[in-house]
Each structure stands twice: as C-alpha cells, then as structure tokens.
Protein backbone atom coordinates (compact mmCIF):
# COMPACT_ATOMS: atom_id res chain seq x y z
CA UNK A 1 18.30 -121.80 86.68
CA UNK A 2 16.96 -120.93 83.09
CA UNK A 3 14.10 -123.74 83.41
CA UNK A 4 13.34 -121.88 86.62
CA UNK A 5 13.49 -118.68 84.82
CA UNK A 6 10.94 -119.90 82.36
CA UNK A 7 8.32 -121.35 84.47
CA UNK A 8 8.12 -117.81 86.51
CA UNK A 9 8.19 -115.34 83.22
CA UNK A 10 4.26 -115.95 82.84
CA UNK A 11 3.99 -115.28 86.92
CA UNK A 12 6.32 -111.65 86.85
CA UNK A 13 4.17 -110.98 83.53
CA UNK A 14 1.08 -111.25 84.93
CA UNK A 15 2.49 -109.41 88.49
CA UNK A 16 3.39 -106.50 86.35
CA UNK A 17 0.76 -106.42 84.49
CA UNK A 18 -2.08 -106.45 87.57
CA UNK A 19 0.32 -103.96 89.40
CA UNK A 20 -0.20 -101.64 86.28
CA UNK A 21 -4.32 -102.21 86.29
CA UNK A 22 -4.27 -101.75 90.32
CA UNK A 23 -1.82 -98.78 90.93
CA UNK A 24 -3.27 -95.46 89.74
CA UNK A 25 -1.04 -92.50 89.83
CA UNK A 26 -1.95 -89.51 91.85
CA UNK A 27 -2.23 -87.61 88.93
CA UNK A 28 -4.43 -90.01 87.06
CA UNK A 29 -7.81 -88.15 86.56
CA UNK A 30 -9.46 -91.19 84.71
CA UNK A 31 -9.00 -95.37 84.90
CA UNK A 32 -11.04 -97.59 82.32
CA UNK A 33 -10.64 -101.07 82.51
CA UNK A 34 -11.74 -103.55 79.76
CA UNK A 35 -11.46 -107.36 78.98
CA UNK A 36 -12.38 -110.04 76.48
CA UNK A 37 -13.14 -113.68 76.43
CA UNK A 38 -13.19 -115.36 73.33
CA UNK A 39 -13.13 -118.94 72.84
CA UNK A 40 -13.80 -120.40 69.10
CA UNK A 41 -14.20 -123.54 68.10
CA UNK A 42 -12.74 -124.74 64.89
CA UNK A 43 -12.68 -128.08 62.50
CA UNK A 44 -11.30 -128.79 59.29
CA UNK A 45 -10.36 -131.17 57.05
CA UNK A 46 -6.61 -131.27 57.07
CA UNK A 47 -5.24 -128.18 55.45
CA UNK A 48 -2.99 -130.44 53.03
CA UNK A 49 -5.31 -131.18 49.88
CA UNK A 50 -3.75 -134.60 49.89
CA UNK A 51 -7.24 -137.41 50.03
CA UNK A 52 -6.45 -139.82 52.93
CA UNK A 53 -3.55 -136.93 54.43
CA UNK A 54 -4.36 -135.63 57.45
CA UNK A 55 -7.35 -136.72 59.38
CA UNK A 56 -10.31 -134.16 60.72
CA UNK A 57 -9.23 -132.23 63.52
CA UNK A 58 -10.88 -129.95 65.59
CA UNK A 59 -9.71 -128.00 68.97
CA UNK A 60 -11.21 -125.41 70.81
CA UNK A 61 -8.76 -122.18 71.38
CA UNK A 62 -9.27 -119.14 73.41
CA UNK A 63 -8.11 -114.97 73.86
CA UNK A 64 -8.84 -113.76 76.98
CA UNK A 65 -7.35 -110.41 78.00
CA UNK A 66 -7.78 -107.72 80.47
CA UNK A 67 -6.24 -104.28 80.14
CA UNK A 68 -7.00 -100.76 81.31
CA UNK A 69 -6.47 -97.37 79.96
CA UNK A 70 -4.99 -94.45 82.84
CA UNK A 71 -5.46 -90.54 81.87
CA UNK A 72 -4.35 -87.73 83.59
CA UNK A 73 -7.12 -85.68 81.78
CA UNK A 74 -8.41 -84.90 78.48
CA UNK A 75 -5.49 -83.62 76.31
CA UNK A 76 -2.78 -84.85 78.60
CA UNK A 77 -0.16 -88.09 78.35
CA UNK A 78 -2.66 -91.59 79.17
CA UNK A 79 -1.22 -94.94 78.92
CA UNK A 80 -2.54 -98.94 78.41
CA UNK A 81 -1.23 -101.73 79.57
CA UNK A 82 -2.95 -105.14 78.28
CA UNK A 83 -2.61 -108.79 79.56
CA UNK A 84 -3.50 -111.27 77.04
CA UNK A 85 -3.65 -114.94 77.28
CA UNK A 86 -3.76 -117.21 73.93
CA UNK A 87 -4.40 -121.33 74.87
CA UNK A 88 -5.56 -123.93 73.04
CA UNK A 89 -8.38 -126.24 75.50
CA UNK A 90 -6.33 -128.81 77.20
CA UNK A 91 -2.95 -128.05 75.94
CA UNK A 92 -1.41 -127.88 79.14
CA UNK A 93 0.03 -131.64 79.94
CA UNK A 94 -1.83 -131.73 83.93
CA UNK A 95 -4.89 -129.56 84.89
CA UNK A 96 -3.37 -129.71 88.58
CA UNK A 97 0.60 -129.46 87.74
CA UNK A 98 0.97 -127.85 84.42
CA UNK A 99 0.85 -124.08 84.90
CA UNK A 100 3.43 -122.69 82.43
CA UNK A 101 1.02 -120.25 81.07
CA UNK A 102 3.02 -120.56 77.46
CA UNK A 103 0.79 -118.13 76.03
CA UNK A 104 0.70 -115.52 78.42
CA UNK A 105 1.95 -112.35 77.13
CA UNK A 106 1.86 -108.47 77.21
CA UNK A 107 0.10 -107.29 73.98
CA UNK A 108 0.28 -103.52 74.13
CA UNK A 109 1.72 -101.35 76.64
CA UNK A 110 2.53 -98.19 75.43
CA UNK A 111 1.72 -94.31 76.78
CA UNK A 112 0.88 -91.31 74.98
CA UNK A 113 2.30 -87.96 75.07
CA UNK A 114 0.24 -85.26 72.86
CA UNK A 115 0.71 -82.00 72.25
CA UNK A 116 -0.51 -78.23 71.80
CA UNK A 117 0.36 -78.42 68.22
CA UNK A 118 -1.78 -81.79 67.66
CA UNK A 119 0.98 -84.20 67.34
CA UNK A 120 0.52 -87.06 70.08
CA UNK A 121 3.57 -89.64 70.03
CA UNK A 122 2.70 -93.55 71.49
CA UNK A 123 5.43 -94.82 72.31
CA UNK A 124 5.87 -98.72 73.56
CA UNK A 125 4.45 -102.01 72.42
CA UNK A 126 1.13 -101.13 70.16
CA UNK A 127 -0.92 -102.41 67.46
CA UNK A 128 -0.90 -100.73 64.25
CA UNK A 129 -3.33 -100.32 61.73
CA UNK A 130 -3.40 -98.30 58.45
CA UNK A 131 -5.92 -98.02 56.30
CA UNK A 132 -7.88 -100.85 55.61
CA UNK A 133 -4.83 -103.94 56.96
CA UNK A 134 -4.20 -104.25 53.47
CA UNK A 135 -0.71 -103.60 54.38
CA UNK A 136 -0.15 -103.05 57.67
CA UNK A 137 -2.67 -104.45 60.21
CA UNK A 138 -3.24 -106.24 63.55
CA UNK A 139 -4.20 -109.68 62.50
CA UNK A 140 -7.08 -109.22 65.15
CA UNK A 141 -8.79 -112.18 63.70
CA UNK A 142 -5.80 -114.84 65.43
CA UNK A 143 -6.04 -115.26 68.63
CA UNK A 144 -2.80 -114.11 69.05
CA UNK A 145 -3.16 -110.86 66.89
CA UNK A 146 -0.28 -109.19 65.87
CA UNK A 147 1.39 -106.10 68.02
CA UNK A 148 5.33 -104.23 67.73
CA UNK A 149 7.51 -102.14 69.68
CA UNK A 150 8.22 -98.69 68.82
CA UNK A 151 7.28 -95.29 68.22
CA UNK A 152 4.57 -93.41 66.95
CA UNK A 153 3.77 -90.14 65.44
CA UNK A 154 0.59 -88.67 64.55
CA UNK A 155 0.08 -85.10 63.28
CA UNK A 156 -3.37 -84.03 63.01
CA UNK A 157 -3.92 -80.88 60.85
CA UNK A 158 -7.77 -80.43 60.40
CA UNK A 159 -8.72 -82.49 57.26
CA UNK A 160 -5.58 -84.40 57.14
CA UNK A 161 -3.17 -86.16 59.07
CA UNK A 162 0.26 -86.89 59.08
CA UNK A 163 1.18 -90.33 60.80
CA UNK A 164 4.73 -92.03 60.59
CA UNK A 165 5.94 -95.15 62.72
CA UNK A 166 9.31 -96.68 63.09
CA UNK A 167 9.31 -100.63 64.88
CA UNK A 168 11.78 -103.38 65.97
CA UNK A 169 10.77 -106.23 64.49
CA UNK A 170 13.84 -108.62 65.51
CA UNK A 171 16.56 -107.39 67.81
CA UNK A 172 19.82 -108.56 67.64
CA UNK A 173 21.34 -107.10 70.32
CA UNK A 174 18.85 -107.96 72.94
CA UNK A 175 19.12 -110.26 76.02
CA UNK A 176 16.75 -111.96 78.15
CA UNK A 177 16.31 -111.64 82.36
CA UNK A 178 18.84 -114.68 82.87
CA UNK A 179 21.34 -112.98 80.92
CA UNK A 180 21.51 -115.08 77.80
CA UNK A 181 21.96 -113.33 74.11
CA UNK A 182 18.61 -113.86 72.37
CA UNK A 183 20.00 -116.04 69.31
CA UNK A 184 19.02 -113.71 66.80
CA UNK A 185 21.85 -113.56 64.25
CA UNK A 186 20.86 -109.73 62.60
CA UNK A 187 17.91 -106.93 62.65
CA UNK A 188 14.67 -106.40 61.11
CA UNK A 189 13.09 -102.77 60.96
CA UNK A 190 9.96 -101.63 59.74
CA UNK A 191 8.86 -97.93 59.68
CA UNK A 192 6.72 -95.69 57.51
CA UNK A 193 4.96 -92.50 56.63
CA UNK A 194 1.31 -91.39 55.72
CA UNK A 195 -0.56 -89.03 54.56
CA UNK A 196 -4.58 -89.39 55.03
CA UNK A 197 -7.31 -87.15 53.84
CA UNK A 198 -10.98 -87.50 54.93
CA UNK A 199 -14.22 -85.78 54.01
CA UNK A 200 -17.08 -85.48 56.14
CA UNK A 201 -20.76 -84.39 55.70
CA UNK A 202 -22.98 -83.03 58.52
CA UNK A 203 -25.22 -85.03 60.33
CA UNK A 204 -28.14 -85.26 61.99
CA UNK A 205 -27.81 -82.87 65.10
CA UNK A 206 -26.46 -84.64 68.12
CA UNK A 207 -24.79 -87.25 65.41
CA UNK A 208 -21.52 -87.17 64.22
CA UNK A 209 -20.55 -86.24 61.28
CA UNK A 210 -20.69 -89.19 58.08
CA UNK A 211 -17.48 -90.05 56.39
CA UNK A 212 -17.96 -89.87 52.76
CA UNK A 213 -14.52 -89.71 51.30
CA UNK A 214 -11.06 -90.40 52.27
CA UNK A 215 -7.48 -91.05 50.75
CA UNK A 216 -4.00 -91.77 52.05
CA UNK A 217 -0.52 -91.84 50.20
CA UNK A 218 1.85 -94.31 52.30
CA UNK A 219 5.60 -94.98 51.99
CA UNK A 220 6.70 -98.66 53.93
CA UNK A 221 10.41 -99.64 54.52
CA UNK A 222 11.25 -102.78 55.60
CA UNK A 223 15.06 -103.56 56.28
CA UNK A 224 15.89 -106.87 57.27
CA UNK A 225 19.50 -107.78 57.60
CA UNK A 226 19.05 -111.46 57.97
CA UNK A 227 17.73 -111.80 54.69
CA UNK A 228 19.89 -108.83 53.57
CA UNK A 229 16.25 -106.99 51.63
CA UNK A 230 15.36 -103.45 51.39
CA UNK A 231 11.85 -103.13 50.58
CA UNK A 232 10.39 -99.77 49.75
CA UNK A 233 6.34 -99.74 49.31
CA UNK A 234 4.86 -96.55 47.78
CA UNK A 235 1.13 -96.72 47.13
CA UNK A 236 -2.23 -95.16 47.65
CA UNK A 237 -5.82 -95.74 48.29
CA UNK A 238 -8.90 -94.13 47.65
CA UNK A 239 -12.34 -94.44 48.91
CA UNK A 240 -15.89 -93.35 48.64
CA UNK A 241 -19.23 -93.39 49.13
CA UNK A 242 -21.95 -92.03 47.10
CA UNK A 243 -25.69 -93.12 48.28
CA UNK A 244 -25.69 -96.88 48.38
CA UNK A 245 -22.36 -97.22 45.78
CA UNK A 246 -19.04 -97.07 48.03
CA UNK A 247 -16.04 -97.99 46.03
CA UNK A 248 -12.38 -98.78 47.15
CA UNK A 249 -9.17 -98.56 44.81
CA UNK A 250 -5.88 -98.91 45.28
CA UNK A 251 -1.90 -99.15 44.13
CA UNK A 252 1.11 -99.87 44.93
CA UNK A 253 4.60 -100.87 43.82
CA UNK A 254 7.19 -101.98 45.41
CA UNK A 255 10.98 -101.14 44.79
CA UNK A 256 14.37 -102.48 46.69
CA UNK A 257 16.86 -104.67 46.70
CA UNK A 258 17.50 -108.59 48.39
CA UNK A 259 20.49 -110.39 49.64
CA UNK A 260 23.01 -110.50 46.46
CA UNK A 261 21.79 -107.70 44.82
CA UNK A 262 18.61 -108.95 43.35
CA UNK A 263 16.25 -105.99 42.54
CA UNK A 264 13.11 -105.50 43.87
CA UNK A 265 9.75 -104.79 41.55
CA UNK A 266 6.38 -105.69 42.09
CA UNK A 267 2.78 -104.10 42.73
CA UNK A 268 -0.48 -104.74 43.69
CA UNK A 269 -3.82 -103.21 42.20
CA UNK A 270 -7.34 -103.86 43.75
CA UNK A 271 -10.89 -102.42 43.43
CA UNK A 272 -13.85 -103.18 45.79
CA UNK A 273 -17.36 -102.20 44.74
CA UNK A 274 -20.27 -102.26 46.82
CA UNK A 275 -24.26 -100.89 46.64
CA UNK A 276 -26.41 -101.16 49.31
CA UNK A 277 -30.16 -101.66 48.23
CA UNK A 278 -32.81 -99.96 50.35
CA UNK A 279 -35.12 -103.39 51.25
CA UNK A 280 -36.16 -104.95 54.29
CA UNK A 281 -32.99 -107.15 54.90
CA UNK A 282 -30.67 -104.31 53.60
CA UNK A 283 -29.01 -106.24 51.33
CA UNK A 284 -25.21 -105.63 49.88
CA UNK A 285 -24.19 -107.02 46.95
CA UNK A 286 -20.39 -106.51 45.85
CA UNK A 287 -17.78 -107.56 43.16
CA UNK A 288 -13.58 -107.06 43.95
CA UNK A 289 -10.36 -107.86 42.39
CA UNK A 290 -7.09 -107.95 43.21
CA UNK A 291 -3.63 -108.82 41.77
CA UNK A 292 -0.43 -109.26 43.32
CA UNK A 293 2.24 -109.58 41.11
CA UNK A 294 4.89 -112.52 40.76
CA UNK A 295 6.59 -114.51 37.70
CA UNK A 296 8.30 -117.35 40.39
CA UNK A 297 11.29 -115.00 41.37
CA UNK A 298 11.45 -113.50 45.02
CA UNK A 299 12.38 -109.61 43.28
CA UNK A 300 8.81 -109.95 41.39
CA UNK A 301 6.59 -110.81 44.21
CA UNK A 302 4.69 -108.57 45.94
CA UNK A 303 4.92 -109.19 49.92
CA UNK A 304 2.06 -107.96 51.66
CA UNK A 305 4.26 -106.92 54.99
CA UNK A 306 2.42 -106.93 58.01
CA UNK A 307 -0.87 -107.36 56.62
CA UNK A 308 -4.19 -108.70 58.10
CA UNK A 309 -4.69 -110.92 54.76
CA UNK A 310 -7.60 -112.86 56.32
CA UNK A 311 -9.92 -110.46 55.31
CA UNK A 312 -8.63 -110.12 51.67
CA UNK A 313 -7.86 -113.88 50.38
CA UNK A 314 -10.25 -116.27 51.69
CA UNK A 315 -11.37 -117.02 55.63
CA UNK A 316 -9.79 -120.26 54.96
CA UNK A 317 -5.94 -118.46 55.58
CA UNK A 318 -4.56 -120.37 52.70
CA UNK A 319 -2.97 -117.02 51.69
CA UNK A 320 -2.23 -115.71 55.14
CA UNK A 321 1.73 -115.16 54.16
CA UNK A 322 2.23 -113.82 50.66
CA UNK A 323 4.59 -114.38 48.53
CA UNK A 324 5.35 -117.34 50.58
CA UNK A 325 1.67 -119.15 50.08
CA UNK A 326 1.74 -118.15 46.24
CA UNK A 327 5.65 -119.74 45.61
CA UNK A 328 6.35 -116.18 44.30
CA UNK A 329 3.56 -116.88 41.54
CA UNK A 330 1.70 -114.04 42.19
CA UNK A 331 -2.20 -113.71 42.97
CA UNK A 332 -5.25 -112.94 41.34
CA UNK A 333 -8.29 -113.21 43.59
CA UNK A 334 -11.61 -112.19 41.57
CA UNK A 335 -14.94 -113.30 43.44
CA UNK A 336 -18.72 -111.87 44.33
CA UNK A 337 -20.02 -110.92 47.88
CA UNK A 338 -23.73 -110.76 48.80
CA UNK A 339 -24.26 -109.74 52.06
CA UNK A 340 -27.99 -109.45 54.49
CA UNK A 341 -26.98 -106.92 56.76
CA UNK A 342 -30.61 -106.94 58.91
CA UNK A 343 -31.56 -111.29 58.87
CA UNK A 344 -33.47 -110.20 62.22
CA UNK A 345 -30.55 -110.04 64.91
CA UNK A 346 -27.99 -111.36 62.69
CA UNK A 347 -26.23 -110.38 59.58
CA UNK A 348 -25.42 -113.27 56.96
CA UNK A 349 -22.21 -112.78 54.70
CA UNK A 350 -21.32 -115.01 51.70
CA UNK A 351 -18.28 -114.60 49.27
CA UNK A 352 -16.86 -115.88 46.21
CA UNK A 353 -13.19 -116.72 45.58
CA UNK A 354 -11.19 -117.20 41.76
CA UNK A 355 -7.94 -117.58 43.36
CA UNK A 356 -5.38 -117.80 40.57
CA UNK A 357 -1.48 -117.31 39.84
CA UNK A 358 -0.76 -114.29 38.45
CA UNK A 359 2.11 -115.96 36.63
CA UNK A 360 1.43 -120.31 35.40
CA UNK A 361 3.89 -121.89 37.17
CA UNK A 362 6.53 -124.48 35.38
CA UNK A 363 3.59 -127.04 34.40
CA UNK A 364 1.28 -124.28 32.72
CA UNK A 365 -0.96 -124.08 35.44
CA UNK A 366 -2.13 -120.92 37.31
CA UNK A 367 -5.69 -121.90 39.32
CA UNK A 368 -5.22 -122.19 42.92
CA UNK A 369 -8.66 -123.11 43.78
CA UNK A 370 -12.53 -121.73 44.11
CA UNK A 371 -13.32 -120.85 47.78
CA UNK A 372 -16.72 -120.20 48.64
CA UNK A 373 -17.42 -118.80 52.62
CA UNK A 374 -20.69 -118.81 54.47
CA UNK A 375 -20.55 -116.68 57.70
CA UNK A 376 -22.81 -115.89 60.41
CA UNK A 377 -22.56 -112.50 62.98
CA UNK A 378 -24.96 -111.60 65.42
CA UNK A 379 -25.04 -110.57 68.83
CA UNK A 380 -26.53 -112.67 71.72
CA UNK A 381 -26.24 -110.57 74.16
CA UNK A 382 -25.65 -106.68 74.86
CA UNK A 383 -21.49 -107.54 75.54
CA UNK A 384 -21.31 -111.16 73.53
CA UNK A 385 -21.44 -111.41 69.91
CA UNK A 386 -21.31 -115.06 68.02
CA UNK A 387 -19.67 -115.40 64.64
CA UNK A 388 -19.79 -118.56 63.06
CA UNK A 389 -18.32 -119.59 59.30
CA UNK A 390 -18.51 -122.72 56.67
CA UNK A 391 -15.80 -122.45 54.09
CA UNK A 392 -14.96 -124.74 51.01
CA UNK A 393 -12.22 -124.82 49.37
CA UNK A 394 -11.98 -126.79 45.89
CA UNK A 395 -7.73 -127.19 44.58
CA UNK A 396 -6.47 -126.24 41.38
CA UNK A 397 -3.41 -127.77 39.95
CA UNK A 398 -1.11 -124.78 40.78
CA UNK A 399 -1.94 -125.61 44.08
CA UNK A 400 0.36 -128.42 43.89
CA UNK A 401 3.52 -125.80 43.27
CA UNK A 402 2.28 -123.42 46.21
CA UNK A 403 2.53 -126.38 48.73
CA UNK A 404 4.36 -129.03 46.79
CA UNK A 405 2.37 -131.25 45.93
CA UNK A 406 3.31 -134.66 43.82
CA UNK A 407 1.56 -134.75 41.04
CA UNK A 408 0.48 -138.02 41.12
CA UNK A 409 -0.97 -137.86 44.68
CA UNK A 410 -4.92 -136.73 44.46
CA UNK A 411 -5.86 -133.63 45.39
CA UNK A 412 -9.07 -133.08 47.18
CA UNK A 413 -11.70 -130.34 48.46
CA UNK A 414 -11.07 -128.71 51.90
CA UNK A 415 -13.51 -127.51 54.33
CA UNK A 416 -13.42 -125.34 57.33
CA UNK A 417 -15.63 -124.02 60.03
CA UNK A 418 -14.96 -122.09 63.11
CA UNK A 419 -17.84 -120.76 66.30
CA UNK A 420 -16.43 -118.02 68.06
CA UNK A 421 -17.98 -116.54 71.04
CA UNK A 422 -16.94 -113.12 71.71
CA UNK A 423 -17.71 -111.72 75.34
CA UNK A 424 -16.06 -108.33 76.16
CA UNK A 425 -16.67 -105.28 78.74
C-alpha cells in the first residue's frame, strides 16, 4: 500500500496542481499563466581534486514548470500555484514503464491577502528573497531552487518597508497521506524581520523612477532543535549608486547558542565596487571582498542560512554550504570582475577568485584555491535566453582539510562548464 502510495503522489500532485491552473473562481477578475523550460548541460572534472579520482562526467538536467497567478482585482487577495518538475535526462530506469515522476513537486503555492493600511500577508509555500541572497535567497540558479512554508508580512510605508517572515523548515509532528509519522526526530524554524529604505530619482516621463540608494537592517533566527542551536543574525547593508560608481557594503554578526551550551559569535563583512565606463561595449570593471569568520570551532563560524551562495563564492559551488565547505575555517574570497555588458547580443562576464581560510587550519595552511569563471548570457530569442560558463578551479593545500584530503594523495585543477537554455512565457 505505501509503494502504491508513492508511485501516485506525482499523479494527485500534478491533478491538483492543473485543477488549480484550470478552475477560476467566479470572483477571479484576472488569470496569468506562465511556464519555463530549462534544460542545461553540464561537465566537469570530478569535483574531488584527487588526479586519477573521479572520471569526467557530464549529464544533461532540466526545470520545467508551469504555474499561474488568479486575482480578484487590483488591491484584492490573488493567489499562485506552481508545478515544477526537476529530472536529470534519462534517469528514469524505462522510457515506456518508469513514470515515478521523482522530481515532481509543488514549488510555491501561496495566496495573498492585502490590506487598506498597506500590509499584504502571503501566506503558503513561497520563495523568499531579501536583499541581495546574501542571506536569505531562492537558490534560483539549481534546478530545484529553494522554496518554504509559512507566513509573510509586508508593511509598506512610503519610503520604507517593514517585512517579517516566520517558516517551517522541518516538522516534527507531521504525517504523510498513508498515515505514517514523517521520521523527523525534532523542529527547525526560521523567521525574521526587516527594515528597508530606498531612494528614488525621477525619470524620464513615462519611465519609472531610478533607484539610487537603498538600505535594510535585518534580524534572522534560526532554531533548530535537532541540533539544539539558536542562531540570532543582526546585520545591515547599504547600497548606492552615483554615475557609473555603485558600491555595496555590508555587516553582520551573529550571536546564539548550540547543543551543550557552546556560544555562538561570528560575522561577516563584504564590499562590492563597481564603475561602469561610458564606451561602446559598456564595460564594468569591479573589485569585492568578503570574510566570513571561523577559527575551526562550530560557535566561530559564520553560517550563511538560507543563502543563494552561488553568486558570492565561485560558479563552481565549492562553497555552496558554509561553514560546512570551509571545516569551520572561515572564508576570505578577494577577486576582480570585468564585465562587457553590450558584446553585440550578448553580455560576457569574467571573475576572479582568492579563496582563502580566514583562520590556517592545523597544518598552517589557509589557501583554498584560485577560481577563475568565464560566462556567456545572451538572448536567442524574444522568450529564450542561453547562458553558458567555463570555470577553473586550481587547489590550495587547505583544501585538503575542507574535504579531507590525504596529504600524500595529489591534488589537481578542476574544471567546470554548464549550457543552459532558458525558454519561458
């Protein structure tokens, strides 16, 4: 009966989620539907830095989803419900039998109620994103993208806005449709507060108006009773924009306790400085840092939550889960960005990556590695885009402590590349 309850789940989620793009409410005033295909083709060397380790592998995934938006009119409740499908190319064991559908799942359905007063509450299974993912983001660059369930508030007030958010992250309690407890031996919670300012100037008529400052002030909590932590994030960050110069800066620190009464304090500082030069291919040119604190003990490193770090510490995702990916060690990431933002059709992006401890680890070593990325964007078509990337990736001996590495097994240079086609509508 459970195996039969299994192979249907992917069938009743896709029922539901068709009878929610089909069935309009009488009330509904508005219905826009929307999807997305995107299949990307990836290769790399191994991800292990170990010479004759893993062989080459390559695989073609794909995200398709389809979801639609219902309003009952502008300033009343609307909801979305959206389908989403994450496969790797011929993963299924039988093109003609195998129809599990494994990665079939619902990635947001929420509605949302606002108000007279300007506070609108979403309530439901939603992706959230604050500021810039550096803490909290949706990981849109995975397939699978990263989504919660819970509530919502946001308090508009003319120049600022008040937005707070309290998810489940693990339930303990819960139970599944054949009536078996989910396994899940405690909670995790995550919720927060924030406080965002932004300045705009005037535009052009019939143009909106141009961001050209903005700051937020965020408290995070994350309570997780398996591991027994309480982790309190206070922190800011500021940006703006001033003719071609735009500069980003931020803080935070991070207070709490973890399972046995360890206490909790670390912080992270970065700065991001860009100037755009007025020539024909619009060129950027740009210089960040950023630290992450961590001496080797879990109280001192700074965990990055339910961040989209892809966009921070390399393509490569070799620090996708921090402090895990750093052995509480910390991170220093230092590096250059040049950027032609009009090659014709296409804009051409490469960075530079000092990825470092922020602590040396027991041997005296603190270099992670140099990773250099080359990536492509343009779009092919008025609905398809195509983004395509070559990474490298050159070890340093503190690489050896982040994944464990023997040191007398030779480490060697990584590479990565990935062609994603992106079709939405």
């Amino acid at each position: 009966m459970r195996s039969f309850g299994r192979n249907v789940a992917p069938l009743a989620a896709a029922w539901l989620a068709v009878t929610a793009l089909t069935t309009v409410p009488a009330a509904a005033q508005s219905v826009s539907v929307k999807g997305q295909v995107r299949p990307r083709a990836v290769v790399d060397s191994g991800r292990d830095f170990i010479k004759g380790g893993v062989a080459e592998r390559e695989h073609i995934n794909q995200r398709s989803r389809l979801w639609a938006d219902v309003s009952a009119g502008e300033g009343k409740p609307w909801l979305r419900v959206m389908l989403q499908d994450v496969r790797t190319w011929g993963e299924e064991t039988s093109a003609v039998h195998d129809k599990s559908a494994q990665g079939l799942d619902i990635q947001e359905a929420f509605f949302v109620v606002p108000t007279e007063l300007g506070l609108s509450l979403k309530i439901g299974r939603q992706e959230l994103i604050y500021d810039n993912h550096r803490l909290i983001g949706n990981i849109g660059w995975l397939q699978r993208a990263q989504s919660f369930d819970g509530v919502r508030a946001i308090w508009k007030l003319g120049a600022v806005t008040l937005d707070s958010f309290a998810v489940m992250v693990r339930e303990r309690d819960d139970w599944d449709g054949d009536g078996t407890p989910s396994g899940a031996t405690a909670d995790t919670r995550l919720g927060g507060i924030q406080a965002r300012w932004t300045n705009k100037k005037a535009g052009k008529p019939n143009e909106k108006p141009v961001e050209t400052a903005k700051a937020s002030l965020s408290w995070f909590v994350r309570d997780d009773d398996v591991t027994g932590e309480l982790r309190s994030t206070i922190g800011t960050i500021a940006w703006a924009r001033l003719g071609g110069l735009t500069t980003t800066l931020e803080a935070y620190y991070q207070l709490g306790s973890l399972q046995g009464g360890e206490t909790i304090g670390a912080y992270l500082g970065a700065i991001d400085v860009e100037y755009g030069i007025d020539a024909p291919l619009q060129p950027l040119v740009g210089v960040f840092a950023d630290v992450l604190s961590g001496d080797g003990a879990a109280g001192s490193a700074f965990d990055t939550l339910a961040a989209t770090n892809h966009k921070f510490y390399g393509e490569m995702d070799f620090f996708l889960a921090i402090p895990k990916h750093t052995a509480n060690l910390g991170l220093m990431d230092i590096g250059a960005k040049v950027v032609a933002r009009r090659l014709g059709p296409a804009k051409l992006f490469v960075t530079f990556h000092q990825l470092m401890a922020a602590t040396a680890d027991a041997r005296g070593e603190s270099t992670f590695g140099q990773e250099i990325d080359v990536k492509i964007a343009a779009k092919v078509a008025e609905s398809i885009g195509v983004r395509a990337l070559y990474g490298v990736f050159v070890p340093g001996e503190a690489m050896r402590t982040a994944r464990g590495i023997a040191t007398g097994i030779t480490l060697h240079t990584e590479h990565f590349a990935y062609l994603t086609l992106d079709a939405q509508f």
